[in-house]
Protein backbone atom coordinates (compact mmCIF):
# COMPACT_ATOMS: atom_id res chain seq x y z
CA UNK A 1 15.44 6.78 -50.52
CA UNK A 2 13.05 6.35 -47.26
CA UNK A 3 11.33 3.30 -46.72
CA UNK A 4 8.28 4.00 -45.31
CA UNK A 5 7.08 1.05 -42.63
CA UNK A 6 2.97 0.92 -43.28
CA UNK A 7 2.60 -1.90 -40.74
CA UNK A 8 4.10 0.41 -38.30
CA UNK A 9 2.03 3.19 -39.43
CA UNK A 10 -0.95 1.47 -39.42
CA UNK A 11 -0.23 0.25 -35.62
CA UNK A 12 0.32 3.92 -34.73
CA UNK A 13 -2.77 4.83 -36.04
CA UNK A 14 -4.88 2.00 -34.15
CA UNK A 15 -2.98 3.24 -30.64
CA UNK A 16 -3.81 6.99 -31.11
CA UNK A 17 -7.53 5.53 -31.92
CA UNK A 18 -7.93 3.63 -28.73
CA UNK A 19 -6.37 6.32 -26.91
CA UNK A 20 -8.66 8.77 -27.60
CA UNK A 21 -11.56 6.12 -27.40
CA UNK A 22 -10.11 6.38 -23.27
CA UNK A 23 -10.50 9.89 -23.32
CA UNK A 24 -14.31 9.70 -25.12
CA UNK A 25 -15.67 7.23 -22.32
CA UNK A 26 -14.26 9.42 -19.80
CA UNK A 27 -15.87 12.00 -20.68
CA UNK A 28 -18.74 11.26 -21.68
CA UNK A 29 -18.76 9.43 -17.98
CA UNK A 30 -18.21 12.72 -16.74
CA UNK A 31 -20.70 14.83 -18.43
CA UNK A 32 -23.38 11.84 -17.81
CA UNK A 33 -22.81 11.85 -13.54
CA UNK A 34 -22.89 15.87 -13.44
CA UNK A 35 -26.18 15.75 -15.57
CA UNK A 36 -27.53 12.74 -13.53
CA UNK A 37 -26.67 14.22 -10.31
CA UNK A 38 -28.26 17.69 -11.16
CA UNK A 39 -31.71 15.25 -12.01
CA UNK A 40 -32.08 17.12 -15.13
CA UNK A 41 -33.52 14.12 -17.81
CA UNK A 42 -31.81 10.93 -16.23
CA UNK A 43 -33.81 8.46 -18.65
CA UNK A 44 -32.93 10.43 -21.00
CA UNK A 45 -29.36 10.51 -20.63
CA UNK A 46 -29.11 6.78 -19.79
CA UNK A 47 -30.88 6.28 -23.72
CA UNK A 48 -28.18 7.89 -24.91
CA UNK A 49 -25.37 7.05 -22.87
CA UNK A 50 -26.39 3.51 -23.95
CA UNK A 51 -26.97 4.45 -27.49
CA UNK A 52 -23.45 6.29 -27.68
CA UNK A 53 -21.76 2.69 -26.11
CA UNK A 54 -23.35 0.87 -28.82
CA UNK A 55 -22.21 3.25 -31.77
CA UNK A 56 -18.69 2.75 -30.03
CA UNK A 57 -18.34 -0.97 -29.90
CA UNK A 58 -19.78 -1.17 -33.58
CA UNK A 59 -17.01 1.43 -34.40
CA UNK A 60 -14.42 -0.33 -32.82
CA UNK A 61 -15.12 -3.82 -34.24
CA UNK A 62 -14.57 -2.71 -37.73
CA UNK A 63 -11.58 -0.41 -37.10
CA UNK A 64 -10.39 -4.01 -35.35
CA UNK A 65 -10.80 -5.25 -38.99
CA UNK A 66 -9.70 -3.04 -41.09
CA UNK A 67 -6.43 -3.29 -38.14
CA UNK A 68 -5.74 -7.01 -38.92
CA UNK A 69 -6.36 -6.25 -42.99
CA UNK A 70 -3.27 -4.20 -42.33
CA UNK A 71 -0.88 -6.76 -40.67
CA UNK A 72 1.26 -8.39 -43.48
CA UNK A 73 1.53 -12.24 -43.43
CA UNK A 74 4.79 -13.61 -42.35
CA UNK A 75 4.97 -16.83 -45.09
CA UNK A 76 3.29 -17.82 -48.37
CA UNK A 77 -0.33 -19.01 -47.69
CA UNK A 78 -1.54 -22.13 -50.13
CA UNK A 79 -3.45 -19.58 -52.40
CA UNK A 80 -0.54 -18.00 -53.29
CA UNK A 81 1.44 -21.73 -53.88
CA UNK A 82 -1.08 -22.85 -55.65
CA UNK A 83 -0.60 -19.49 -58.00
CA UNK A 84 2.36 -20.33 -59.00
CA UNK A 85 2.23 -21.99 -62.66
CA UNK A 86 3.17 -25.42 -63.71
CA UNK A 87 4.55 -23.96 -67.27
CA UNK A 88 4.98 -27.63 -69.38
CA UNK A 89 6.20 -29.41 -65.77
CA UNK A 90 5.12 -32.10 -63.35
CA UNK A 91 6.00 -31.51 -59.71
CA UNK A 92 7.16 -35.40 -58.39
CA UNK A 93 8.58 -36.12 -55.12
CA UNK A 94 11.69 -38.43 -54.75
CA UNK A 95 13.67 -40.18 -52.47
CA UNK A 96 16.83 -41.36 -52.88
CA UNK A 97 19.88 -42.43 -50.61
CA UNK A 98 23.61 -40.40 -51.22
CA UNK A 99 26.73 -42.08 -49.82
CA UNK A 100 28.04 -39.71 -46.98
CA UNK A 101 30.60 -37.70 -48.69
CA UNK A 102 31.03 -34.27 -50.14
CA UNK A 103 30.14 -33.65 -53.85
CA UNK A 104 27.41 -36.12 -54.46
CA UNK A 105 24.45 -33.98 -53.94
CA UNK A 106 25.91 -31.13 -56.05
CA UNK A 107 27.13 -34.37 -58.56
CA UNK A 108 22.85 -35.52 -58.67
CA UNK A 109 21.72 -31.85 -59.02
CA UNK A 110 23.71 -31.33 -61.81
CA UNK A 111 22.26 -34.60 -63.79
CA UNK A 112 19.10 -33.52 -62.75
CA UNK A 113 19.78 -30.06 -64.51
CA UNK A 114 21.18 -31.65 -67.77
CA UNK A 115 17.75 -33.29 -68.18
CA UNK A 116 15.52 -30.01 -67.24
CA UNK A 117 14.66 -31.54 -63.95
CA UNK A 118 14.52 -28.29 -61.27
CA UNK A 119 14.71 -28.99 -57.62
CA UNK A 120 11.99 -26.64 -55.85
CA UNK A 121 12.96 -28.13 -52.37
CA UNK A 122 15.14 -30.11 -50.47
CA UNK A 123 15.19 -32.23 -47.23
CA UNK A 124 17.81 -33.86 -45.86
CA UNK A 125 17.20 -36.65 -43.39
CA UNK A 126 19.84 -38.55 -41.34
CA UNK A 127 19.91 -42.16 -41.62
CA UNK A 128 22.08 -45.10 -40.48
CA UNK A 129 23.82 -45.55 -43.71
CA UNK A 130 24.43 -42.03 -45.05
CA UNK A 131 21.44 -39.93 -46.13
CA UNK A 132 18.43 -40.32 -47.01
CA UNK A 133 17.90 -36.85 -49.24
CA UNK A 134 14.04 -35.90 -49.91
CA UNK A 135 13.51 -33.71 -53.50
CA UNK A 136 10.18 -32.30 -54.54
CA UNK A 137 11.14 -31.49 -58.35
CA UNK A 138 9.41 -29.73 -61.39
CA UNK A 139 9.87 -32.26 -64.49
CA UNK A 140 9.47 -31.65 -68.00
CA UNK A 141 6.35 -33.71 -69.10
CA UNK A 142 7.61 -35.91 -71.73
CA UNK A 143 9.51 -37.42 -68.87
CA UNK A 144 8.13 -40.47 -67.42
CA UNK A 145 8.89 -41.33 -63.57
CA UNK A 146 11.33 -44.68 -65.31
CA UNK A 147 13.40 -41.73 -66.47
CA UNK A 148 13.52 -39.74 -63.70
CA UNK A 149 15.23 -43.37 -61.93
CA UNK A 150 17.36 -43.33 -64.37
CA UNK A 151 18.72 -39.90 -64.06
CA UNK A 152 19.02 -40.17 -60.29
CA UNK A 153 21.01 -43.80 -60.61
CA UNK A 154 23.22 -41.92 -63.20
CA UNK A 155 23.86 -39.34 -60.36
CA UNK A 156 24.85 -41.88 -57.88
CA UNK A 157 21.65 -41.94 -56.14
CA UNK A 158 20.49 -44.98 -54.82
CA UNK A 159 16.92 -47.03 -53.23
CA UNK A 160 15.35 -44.27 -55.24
CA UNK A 161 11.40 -44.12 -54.51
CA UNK A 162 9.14 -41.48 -57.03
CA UNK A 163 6.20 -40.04 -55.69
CA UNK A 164 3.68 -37.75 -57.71
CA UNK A 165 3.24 -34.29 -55.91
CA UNK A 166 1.36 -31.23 -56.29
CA UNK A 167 1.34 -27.68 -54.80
CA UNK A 168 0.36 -28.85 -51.81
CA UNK A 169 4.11 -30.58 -50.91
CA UNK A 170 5.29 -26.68 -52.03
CA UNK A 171 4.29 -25.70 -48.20
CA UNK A 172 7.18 -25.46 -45.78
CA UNK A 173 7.38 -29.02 -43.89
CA UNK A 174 8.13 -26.76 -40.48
CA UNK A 175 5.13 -24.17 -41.38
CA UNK A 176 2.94 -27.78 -42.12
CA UNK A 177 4.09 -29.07 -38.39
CA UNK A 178 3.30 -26.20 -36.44
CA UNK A 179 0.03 -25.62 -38.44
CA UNK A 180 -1.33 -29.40 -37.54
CA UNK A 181 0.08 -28.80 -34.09
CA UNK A 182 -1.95 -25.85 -33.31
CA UNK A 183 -5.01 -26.88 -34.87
CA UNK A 184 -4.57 -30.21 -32.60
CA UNK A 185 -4.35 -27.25 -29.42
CA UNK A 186 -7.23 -25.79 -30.71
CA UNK A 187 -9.11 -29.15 -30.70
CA UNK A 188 -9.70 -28.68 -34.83
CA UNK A 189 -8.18 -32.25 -35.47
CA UNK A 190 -7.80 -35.66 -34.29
CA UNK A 191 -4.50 -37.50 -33.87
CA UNK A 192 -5.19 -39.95 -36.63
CA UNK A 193 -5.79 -37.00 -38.66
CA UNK A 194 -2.97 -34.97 -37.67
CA UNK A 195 -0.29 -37.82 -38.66
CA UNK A 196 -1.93 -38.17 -41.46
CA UNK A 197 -1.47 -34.37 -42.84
CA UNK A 198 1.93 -34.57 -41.62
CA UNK A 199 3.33 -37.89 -43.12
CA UNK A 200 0.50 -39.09 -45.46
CA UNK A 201 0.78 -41.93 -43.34
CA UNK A 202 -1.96 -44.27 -41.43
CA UNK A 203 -2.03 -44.30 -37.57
CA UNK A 204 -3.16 -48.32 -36.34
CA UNK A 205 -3.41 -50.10 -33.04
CA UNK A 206 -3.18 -53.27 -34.53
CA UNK A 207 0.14 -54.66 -36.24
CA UNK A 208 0.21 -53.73 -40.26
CA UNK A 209 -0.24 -56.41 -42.68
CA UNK A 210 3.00 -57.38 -44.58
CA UNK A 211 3.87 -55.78 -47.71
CA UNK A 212 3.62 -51.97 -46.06
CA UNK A 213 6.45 -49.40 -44.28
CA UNK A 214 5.58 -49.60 -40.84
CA UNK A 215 7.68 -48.23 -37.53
CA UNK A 216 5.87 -48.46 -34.12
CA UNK A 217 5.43 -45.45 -31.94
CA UNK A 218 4.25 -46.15 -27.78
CA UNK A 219 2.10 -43.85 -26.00
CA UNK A 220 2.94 -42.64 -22.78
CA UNK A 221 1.11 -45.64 -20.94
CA UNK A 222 3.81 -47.92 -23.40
CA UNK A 223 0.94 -48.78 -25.79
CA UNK A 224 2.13 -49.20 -28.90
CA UNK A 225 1.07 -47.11 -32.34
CA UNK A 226 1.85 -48.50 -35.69
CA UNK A 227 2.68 -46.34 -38.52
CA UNK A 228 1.99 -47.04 -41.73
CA UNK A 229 2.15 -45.73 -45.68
CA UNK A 230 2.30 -47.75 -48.67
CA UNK A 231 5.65 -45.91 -49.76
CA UNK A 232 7.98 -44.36 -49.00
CA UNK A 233 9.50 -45.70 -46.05
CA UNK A 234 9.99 -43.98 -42.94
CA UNK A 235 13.60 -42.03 -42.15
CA UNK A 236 14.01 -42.07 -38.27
CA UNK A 237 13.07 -38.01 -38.71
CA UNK A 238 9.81 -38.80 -39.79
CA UNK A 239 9.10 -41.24 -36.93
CA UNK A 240 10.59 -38.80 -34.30
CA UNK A 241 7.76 -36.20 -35.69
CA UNK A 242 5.21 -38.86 -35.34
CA UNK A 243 5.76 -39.79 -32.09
CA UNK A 244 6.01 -35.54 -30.78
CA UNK A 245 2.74 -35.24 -32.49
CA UNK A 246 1.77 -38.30 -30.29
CA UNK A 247 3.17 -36.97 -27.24
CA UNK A 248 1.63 -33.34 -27.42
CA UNK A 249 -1.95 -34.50 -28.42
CA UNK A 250 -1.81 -37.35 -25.09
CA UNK A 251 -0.32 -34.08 -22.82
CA UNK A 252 -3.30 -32.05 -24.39
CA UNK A 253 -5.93 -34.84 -24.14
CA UNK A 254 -4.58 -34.90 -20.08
CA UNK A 255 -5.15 -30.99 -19.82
């Protein structure tokens, strides 16, 4: 069977378009010297040579259109997530610390099965003391978050920390990153803002009050940031994206 490439086709099609758009405004260049330079109606012919411009542009910009209608996107966009249904499920977010050997994170996913609990995603982040494995999971509702402790204890999980989620946390963390990052190049968001759709987290100059995670970030000057959520706490991969995000809005501010 032939697969059949639209995108491709469609790109093909836009070329040969502005292609013989060249050929058009060379010609019709041509035909409007020879009739200027024979005097024969200039005012005329600059009416319409203006007209004809106009009808081009206004042509082009929606063939432009309909041309990036055609381009297919390369990852899920929140519409779609958002689509996708809950069934009798609550999405949750936890945390929970594995000893550093093999078996244990197949050992938790399969107490997490025998209760109904699916994992959607999965991050692993490094820590001093093993790892420190991130879960965004679909639980059945007569579940409570108490049970859901439980099962990860029983699965040798350990400083466990439940978080509700919703579709939102379904977007890829690295798609999420680059997003805030280039609406922070585009000007579109403020630092304080941009840490804050990255870790959920607040962005201080002044030291937090006790009873909050905190880590402290420096600016390039060796001013120091203070990071700061309520819960969870902060794996040293979270505070490494923090303080990029702080470096690339200070090299942008210095553009």
């Amino acid at each position: 069977m032939r697969i059949i490439d639209r995108s491709r086709t469609a790109h093909l099609a836009a070329d040969l378009i502005d292609v013989a758009a060249v050929f058009f405004a060379v010609g019709t260049a041509h035909l409007f010297v020879t009739l200027l330079g024979e005097h024969a109606h200039g005012a005329a012919m600059l009416t319409a040579s203006g007209a004809i411009l106009v009808a081009g542009a206004v042509l082009r910009k929606r063939w432009a259109r309909r041309r990036r209608a055609t381009v297919p996107r390369r990852h899920a966009a929140l519409p779609d997530l958002l689509a996708i249904p809950a069934r009798e499920r609550t999405l949750m977010r936890l945390r929970t610390a594995l000893p550093d050997r093999p078996g244990t994170l197949a050992a938790l996913s399969g107490r997490l099965a025998d209760r109904g609990i699916n994992i959607l995603a999965i991050q692993i982040h490094p820590a001093e003391h093993g790892a420190v494995d991130e879960l965004l999971v679909a639980v059945p509702r007569e579940l409570t978050p108490d049970d859901l402790l439980a099962t990860v204890a029983a699965g040798g999980g350990e400083l466990t920390e439940v978080i509700p989620a919703d579709a939102h946390d379904l977007v890829d963390p690295a798609t999420r990153a680059l997003t805030i990052a280039r609406h922070a190049v585009a000007g579109r968001t403020t630092l304080d803002e941009a840490v804050h759709r990255l870790l959920d987290a607040d962005l201080t100059a002044t030291p937090p009050p006790p009873g909050v995670h905190a880590a402290t970030l420096h600016a390039a000057s060796g001013e120091p940031h203070f990071l700061t959520r309520t819960r969870p706490a902060f794996t040293p991969t979270e505070v490494s994206r923090a303080q990029s995000l702080i470096d690339l809005c200070e090299a942008l501010s210095r553009r």
